[in-house]
Protein backbone atom coordinates (compact mmCIF):
# COMPACT_ATOMS: atom_id res chain seq x y z
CA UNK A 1 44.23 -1.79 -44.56
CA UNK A 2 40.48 -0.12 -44.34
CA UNK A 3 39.07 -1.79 -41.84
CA UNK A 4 35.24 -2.94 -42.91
CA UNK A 5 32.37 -1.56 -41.83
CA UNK A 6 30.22 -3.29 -39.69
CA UNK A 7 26.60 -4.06 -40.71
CA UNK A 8 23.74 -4.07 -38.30
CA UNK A 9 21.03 -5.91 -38.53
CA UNK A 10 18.04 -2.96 -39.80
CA UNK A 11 15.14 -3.05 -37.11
CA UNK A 12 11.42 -2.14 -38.23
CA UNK A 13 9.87 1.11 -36.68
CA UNK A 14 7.45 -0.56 -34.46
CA UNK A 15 10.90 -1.89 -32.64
CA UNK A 16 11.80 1.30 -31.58
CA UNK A 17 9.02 3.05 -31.12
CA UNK A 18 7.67 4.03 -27.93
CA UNK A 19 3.92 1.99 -26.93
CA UNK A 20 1.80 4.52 -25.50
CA UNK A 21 -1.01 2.10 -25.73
CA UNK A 22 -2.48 0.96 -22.11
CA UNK A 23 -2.57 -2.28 -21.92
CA UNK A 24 -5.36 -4.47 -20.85
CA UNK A 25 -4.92 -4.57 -17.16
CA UNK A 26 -7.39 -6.40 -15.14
CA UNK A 27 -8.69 -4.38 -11.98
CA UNK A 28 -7.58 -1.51 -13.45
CA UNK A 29 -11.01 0.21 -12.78
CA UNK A 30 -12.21 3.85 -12.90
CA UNK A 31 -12.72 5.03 -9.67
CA UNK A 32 -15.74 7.24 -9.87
CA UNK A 33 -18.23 4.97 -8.61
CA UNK A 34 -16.25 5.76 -5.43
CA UNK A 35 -16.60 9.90 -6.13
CA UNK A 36 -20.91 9.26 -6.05
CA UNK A 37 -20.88 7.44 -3.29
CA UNK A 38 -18.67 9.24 -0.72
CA UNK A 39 -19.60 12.30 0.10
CA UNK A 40 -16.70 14.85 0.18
CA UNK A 41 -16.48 16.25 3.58
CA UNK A 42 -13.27 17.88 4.45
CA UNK A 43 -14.08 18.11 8.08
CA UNK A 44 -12.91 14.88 9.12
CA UNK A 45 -9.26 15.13 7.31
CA UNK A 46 -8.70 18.19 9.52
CA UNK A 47 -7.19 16.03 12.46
CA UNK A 48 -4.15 14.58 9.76
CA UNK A 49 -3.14 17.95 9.84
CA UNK A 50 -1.31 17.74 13.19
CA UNK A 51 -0.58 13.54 13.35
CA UNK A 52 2.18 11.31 12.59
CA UNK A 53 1.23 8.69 10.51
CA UNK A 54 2.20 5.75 12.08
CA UNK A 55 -0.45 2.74 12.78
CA UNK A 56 -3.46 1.06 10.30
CA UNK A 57 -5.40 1.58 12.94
CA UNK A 58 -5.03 4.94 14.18
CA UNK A 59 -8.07 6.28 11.59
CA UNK A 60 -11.64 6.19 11.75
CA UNK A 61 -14.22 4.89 8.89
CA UNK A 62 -14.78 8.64 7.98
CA UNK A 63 -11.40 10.02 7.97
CA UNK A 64 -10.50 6.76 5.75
CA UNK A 65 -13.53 7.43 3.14
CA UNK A 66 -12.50 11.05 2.68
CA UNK A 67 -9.62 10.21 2.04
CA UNK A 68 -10.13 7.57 -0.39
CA UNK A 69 -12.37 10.00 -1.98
CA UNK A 70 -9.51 12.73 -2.21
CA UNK A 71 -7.56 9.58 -3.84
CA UNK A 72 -10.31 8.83 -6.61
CA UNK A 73 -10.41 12.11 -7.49
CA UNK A 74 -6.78 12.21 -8.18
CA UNK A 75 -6.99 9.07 -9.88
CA UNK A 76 -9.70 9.88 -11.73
CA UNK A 77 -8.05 13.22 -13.11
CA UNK A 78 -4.54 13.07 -12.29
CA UNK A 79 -3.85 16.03 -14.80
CA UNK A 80 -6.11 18.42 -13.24
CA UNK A 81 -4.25 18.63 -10.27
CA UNK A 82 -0.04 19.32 -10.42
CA UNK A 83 0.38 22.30 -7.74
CA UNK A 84 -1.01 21.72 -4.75
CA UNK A 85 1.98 20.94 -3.24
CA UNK A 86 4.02 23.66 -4.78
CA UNK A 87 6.70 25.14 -2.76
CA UNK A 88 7.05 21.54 -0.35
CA UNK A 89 9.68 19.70 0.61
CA UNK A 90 9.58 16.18 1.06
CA UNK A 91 12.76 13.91 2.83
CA UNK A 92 12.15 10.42 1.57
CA UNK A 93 14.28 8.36 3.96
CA UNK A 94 14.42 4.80 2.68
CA UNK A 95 17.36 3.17 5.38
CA UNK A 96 16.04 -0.65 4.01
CA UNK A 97 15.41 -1.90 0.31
CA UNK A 98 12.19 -0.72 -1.26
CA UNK A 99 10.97 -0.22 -4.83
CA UNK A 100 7.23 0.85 -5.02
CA UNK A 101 6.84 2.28 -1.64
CA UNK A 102 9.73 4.91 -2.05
CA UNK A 103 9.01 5.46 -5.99
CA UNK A 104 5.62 5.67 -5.48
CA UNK A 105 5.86 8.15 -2.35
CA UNK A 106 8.05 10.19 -5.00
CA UNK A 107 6.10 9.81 -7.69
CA UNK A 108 2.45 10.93 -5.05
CA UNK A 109 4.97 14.02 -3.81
CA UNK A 110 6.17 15.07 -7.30
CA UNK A 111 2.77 14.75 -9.47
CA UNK A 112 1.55 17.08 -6.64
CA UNK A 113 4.37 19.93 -7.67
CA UNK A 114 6.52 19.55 -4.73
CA UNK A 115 10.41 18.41 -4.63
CA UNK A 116 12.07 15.97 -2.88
CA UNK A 117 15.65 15.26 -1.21
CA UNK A 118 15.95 11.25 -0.78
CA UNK A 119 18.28 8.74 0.99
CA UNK A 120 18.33 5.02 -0.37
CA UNK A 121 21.48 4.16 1.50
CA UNK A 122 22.46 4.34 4.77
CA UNK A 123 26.13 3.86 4.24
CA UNK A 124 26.39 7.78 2.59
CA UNK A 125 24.63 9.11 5.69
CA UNK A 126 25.60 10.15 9.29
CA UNK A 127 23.99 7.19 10.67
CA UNK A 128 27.22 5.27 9.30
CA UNK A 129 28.97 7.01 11.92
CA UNK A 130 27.15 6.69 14.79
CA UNK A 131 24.65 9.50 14.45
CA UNK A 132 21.27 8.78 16.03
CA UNK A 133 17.86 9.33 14.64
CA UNK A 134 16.61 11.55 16.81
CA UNK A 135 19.62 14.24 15.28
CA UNK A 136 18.70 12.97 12.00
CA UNK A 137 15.08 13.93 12.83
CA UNK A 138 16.03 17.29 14.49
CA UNK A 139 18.38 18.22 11.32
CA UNK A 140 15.05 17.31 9.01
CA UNK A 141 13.00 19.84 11.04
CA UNK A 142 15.06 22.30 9.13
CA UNK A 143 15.26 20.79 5.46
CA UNK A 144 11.70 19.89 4.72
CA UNK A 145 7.89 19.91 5.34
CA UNK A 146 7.44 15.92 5.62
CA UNK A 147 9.44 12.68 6.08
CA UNK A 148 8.89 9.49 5.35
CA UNK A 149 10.85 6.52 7.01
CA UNK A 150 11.68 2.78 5.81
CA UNK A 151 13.90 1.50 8.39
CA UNK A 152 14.79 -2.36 9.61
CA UNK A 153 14.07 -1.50 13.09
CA UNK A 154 10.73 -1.35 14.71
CA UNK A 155 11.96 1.21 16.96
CA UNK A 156 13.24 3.37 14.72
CA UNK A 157 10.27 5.61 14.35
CA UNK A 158 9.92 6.74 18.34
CA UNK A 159 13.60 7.52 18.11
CA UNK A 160 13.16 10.12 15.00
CA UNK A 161 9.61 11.18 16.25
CA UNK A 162 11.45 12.33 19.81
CA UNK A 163 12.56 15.53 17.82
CA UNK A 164 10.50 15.59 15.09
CA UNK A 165 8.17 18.54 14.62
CA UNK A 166 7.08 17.85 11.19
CA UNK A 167 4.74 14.60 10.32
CA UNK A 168 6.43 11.41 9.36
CA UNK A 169 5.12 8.84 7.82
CA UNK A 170 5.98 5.40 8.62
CA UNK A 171 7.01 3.27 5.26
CA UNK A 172 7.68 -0.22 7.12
CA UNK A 173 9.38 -0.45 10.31
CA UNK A 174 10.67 -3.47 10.80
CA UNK A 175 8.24 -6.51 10.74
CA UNK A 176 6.25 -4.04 12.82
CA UNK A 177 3.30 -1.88 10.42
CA UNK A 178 3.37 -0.87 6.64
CA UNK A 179 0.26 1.61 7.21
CA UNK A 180 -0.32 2.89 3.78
CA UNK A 181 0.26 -0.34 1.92
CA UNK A 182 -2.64 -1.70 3.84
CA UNK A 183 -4.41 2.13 3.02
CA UNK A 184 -3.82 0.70 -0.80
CA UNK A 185 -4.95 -2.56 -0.44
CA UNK A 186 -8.39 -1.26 1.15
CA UNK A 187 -8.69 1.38 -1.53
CA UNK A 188 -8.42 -1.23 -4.03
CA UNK A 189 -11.03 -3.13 -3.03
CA UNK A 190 -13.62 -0.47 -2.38
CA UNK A 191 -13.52 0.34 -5.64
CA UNK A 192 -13.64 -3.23 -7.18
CA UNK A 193 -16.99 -3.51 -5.10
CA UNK A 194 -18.01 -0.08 -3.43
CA UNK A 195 -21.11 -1.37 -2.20
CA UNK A 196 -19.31 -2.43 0.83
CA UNK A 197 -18.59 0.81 1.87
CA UNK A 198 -22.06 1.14 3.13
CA UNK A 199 -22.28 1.13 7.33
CA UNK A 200 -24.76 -1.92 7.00
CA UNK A 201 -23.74 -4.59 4.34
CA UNK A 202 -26.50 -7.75 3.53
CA UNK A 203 -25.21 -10.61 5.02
CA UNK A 204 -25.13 -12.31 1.14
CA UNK A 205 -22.98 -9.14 -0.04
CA UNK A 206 -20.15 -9.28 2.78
CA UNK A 207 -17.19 -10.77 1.60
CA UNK A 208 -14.71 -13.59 2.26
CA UNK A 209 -11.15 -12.86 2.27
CA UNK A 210 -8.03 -15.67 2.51
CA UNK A 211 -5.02 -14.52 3.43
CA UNK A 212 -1.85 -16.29 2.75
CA UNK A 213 0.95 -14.84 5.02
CA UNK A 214 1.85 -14.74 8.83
CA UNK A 215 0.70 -11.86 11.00
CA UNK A 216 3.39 -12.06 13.56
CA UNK A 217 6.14 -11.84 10.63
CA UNK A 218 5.01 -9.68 7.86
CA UNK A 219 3.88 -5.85 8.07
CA UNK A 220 1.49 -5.30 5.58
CA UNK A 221 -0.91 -8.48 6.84
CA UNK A 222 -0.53 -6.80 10.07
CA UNK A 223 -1.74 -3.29 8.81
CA UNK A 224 -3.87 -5.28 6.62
CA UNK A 225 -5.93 -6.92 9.94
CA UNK A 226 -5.83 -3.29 11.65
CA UNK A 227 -7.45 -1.67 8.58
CA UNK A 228 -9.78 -4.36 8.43
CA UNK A 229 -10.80 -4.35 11.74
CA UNK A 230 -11.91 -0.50 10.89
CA UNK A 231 -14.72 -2.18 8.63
CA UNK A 232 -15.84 -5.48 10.04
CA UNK A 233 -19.13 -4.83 8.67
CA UNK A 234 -18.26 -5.94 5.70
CA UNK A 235 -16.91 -9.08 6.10
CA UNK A 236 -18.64 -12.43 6.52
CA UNK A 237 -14.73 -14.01 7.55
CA UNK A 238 -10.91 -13.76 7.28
CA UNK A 239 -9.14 -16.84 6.84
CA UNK A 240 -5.66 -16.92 7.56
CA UNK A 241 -3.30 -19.70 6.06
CA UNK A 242 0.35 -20.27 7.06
CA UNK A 243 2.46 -23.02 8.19
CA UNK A 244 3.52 -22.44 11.09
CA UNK A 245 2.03 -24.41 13.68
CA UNK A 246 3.19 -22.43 16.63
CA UNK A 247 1.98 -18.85 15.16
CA UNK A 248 1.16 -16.26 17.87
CA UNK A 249 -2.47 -15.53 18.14
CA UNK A 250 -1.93 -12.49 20.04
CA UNK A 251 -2.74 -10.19 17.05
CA UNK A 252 -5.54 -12.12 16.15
CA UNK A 253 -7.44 -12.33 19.38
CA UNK A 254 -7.06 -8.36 19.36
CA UNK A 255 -9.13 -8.00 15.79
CA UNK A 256 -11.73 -10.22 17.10
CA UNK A 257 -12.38 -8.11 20.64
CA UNK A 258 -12.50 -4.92 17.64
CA UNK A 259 -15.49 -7.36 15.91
CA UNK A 260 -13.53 -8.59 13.28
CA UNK A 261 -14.36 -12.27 12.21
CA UNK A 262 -10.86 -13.78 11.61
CA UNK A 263 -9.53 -17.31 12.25
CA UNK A 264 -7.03 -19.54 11.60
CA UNK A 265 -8.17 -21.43 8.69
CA UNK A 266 -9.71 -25.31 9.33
CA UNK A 267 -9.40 -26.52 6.06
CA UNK A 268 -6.36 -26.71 3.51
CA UNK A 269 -5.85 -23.64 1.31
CA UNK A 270 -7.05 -26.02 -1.94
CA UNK A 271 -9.98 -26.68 0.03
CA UNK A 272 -11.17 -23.43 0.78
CA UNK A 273 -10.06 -21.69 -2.20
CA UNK A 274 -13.29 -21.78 -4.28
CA UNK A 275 -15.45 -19.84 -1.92
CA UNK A 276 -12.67 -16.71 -1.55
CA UNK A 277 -13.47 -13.43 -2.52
CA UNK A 278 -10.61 -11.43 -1.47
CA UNK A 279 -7.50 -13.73 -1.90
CA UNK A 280 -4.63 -11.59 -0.31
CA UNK A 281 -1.14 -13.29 -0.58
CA UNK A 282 2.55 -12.21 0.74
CA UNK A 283 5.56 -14.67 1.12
CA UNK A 284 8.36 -12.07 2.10
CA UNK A 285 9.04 -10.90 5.77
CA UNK A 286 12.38 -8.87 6.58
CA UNK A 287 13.90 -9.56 9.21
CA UNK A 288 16.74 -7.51 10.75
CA UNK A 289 18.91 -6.49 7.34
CA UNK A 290 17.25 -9.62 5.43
CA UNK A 291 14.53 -10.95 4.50
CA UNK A 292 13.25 -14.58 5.18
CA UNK A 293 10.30 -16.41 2.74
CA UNK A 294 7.36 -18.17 4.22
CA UNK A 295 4.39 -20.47 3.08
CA UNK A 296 6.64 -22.10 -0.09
CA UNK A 297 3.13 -24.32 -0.42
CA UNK A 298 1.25 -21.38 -1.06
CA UNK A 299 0.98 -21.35 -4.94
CA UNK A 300 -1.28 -19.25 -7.08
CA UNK A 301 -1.41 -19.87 -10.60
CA UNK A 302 -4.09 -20.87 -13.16
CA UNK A 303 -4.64 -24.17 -12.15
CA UNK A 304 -6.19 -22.78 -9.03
CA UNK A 305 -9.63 -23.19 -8.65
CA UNK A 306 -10.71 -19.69 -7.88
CA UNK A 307 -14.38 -18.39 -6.92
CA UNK A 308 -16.11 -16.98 -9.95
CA UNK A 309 -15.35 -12.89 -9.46
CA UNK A 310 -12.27 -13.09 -7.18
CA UNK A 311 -9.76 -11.21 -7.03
CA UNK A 312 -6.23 -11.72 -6.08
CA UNK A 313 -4.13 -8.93 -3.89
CA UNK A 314 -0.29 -8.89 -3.70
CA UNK A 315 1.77 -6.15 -2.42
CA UNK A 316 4.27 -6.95 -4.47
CA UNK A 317 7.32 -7.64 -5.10
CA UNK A 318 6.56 -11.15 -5.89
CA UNK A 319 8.40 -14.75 -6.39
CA UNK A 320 6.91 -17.93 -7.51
CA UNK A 321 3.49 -17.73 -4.82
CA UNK A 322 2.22 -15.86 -7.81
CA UNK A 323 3.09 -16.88 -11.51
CA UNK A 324 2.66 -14.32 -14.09
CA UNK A 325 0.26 -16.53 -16.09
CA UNK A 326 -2.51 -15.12 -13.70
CA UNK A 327 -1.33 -11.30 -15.04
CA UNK A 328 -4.00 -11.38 -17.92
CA UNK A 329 -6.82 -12.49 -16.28
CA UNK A 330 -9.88 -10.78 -14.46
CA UNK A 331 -8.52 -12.10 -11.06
CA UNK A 332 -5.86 -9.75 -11.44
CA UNK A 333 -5.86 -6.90 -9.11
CA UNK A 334 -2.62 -6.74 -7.74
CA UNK A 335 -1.24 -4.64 -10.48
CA UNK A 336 -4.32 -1.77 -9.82
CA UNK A 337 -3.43 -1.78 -6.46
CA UNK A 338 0.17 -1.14 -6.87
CA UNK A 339 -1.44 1.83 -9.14
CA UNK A 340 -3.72 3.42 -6.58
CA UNK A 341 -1.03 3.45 -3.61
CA UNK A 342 0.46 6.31 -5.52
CA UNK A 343 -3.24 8.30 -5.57
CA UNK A 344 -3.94 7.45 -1.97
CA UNK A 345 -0.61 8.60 -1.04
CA UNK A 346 -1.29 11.90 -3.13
CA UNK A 347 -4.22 12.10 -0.59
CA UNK A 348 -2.45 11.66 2.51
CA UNK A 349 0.07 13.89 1.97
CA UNK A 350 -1.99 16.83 0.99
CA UNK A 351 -3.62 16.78 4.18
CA UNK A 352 -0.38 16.43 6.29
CA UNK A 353 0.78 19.57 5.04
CA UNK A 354 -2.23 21.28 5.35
CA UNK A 355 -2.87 21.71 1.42
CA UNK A 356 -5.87 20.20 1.37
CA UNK A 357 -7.69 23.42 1.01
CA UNK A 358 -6.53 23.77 -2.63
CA UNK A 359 -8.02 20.45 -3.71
CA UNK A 360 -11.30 20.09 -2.06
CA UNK A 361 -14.29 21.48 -3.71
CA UNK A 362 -12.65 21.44 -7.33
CA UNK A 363 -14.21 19.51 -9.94
């Protein structure tokens, strides 16, 4: 007996062809307003050359700026520059869960000609039996040019840095910092308005950001208040909103001795809402090997009464604080600041390898 053949069902062309159309997403913006206004000066990205990177607020305005500037330039011709990095070897050491962060650090490291050796699991490494750090670190001295660390521990970093002789780069310790996620989220909104870049802002152009998270729990709002307090001059006030009512203000107090205008918001989230610039929202802290979820009454979605010309931050990955039905409109911006983490990453690790020499100065 011949045994029938099976009939598919026939798709049309457009099924299986690939869409290499861009699609229309909000905040994705050109960058070179950003390339007139900063001034390239390679001068101040000279001290990366010998630093770990570590803390949001270990930079200066200037260093930041050039670097930002290095970023948009990437961005804004990401063709023009695949070598620079040629001959470089990068150990991307991811010992917790992470999507963007490690792809994108590959993706900065590998657009820039270099290769890379990565760990995503702990269990395959000598760590699983008993192997500390600081060996790790003093066997990477050997393999590569630069590391970068995700790790569940906030001490994790000294222990590799104790025999580290190469730069590392700290992707998330613990609930501790997230440093270049808070590098992103600045670079994003520079270049949504870059008029606040300027050392004295009008008090009717400085901005008001709300942020929906908790300080004491999740990295990147710390790094995010570090960063910020690099640039008070540009803000009119930082609201935070969470729920818990017995939230340490230590972290806070510290911004505002560094000038930064940020308080512990008076009014409900609703209330406030509609005179928001910057509305910068996170729900996910890990904690140990897990994770734990904060601020469940923290919703963004299109019934939100949003200022005219706001924009909405997230550093993603995201649950129900932020529906989807907010991804095609203008107040979308979290999607162009996933984007430009990889270009200011591109930046920052030119200059820790001291390649910045081949980018500067080229058109």
């Amino acid at each position: 007996m011949v045994a029938e053949d099976k009939q598919f069902p026939q798709n049309d062309a457009d099924d299986i062809n690939v869409n290499r159309e861009v699609p229309e997403v909000y905040g994705d913006s050109h960058p070179k307003e950003l390339l007139r206004i900063i001034v390239e000066d390679g001068e101040h990205l000279l001290p990366l050359e010998n630093q770990h990177i570590l803390s949001a607020d270990q930079f200066d305005q200037q260093t930041l700026l050039q670097l930002f500037r290095l970023a948009a330039k990437y961005e804004s011709n990401p063709e023009r520059f695949s070598t620079p990095l040629q001959g470089k070897i990068l150990i991307s050491a991811f010992y917790e869960p992470s999507t963007r962060t490690r792809l994108s650090f590959e993706s900065a490291w590998h657009r820039l000609g270099g290769d890379i050796m990565s760990i995503t699991d702990r269990s395959t490494t000598g760590i699983a039996k008993g192997e500390s750090l600081a060996d790790v670190g003093e066997m990477f001295n050997n393999y590569a040019d630069c590391v970068v660390l995700r790790d569940t521990r906030e001490e994790s970093l000294s222990e590799m840095m104790s025999s580290l002789r190469i730069p590392i780069i700290n992707a998330g310790n613990g609930i501790d910092e997230h440093p270049t996620q808070a590098m992103a989220d600045l670079y994003t909104i520079f270049k949504w308005r870059p008029s606040l870049i300027k050392k004295s802002v009008p008090k009717d152009k400085k901005i008001k950001v709300g942020i929906i998270g908790v300080p004491g729990k999740m990295r990147t709002v710390k790094s995010l208040l570090k960063i910020f307090s690099i640039f008070p001059q540009m803000f009119s006030e930082i609201q935070i909103f969470e729920n818990n009512q017995d939230a340490d203000d230590t972290l806070i107090n510290e911004m505002q001795k560094k000038g930064l205008n940020v308080i512990r918001a008076k009014s409900s989230f609703k209330k406030s809402v509609a005179d928001l610039d910057v509305i910068y929202i996170n729900a996910i802290a890990w904690v140990g090997d897990s994770f734990e979820t904060y601020g469940s009454e923290f919703k963004l979605d299109r019934s939100v009464q949003f200022k005219k010309n706001a924009i909405i931050l997230h550093p993603l990955a995201r649950g129900e604080e932020l529906s989807s039905d907010l991804d095609n409109t203008p107040y979308n911006w979290y999607f162009s600041q996933a984007r430009g983490a990889v270009f200011v990453r591109m930046a920052l690790l030119t200059c820790l390898v001291h390649r910045k020499g081949r980018v500067l100065d080229v058109i």
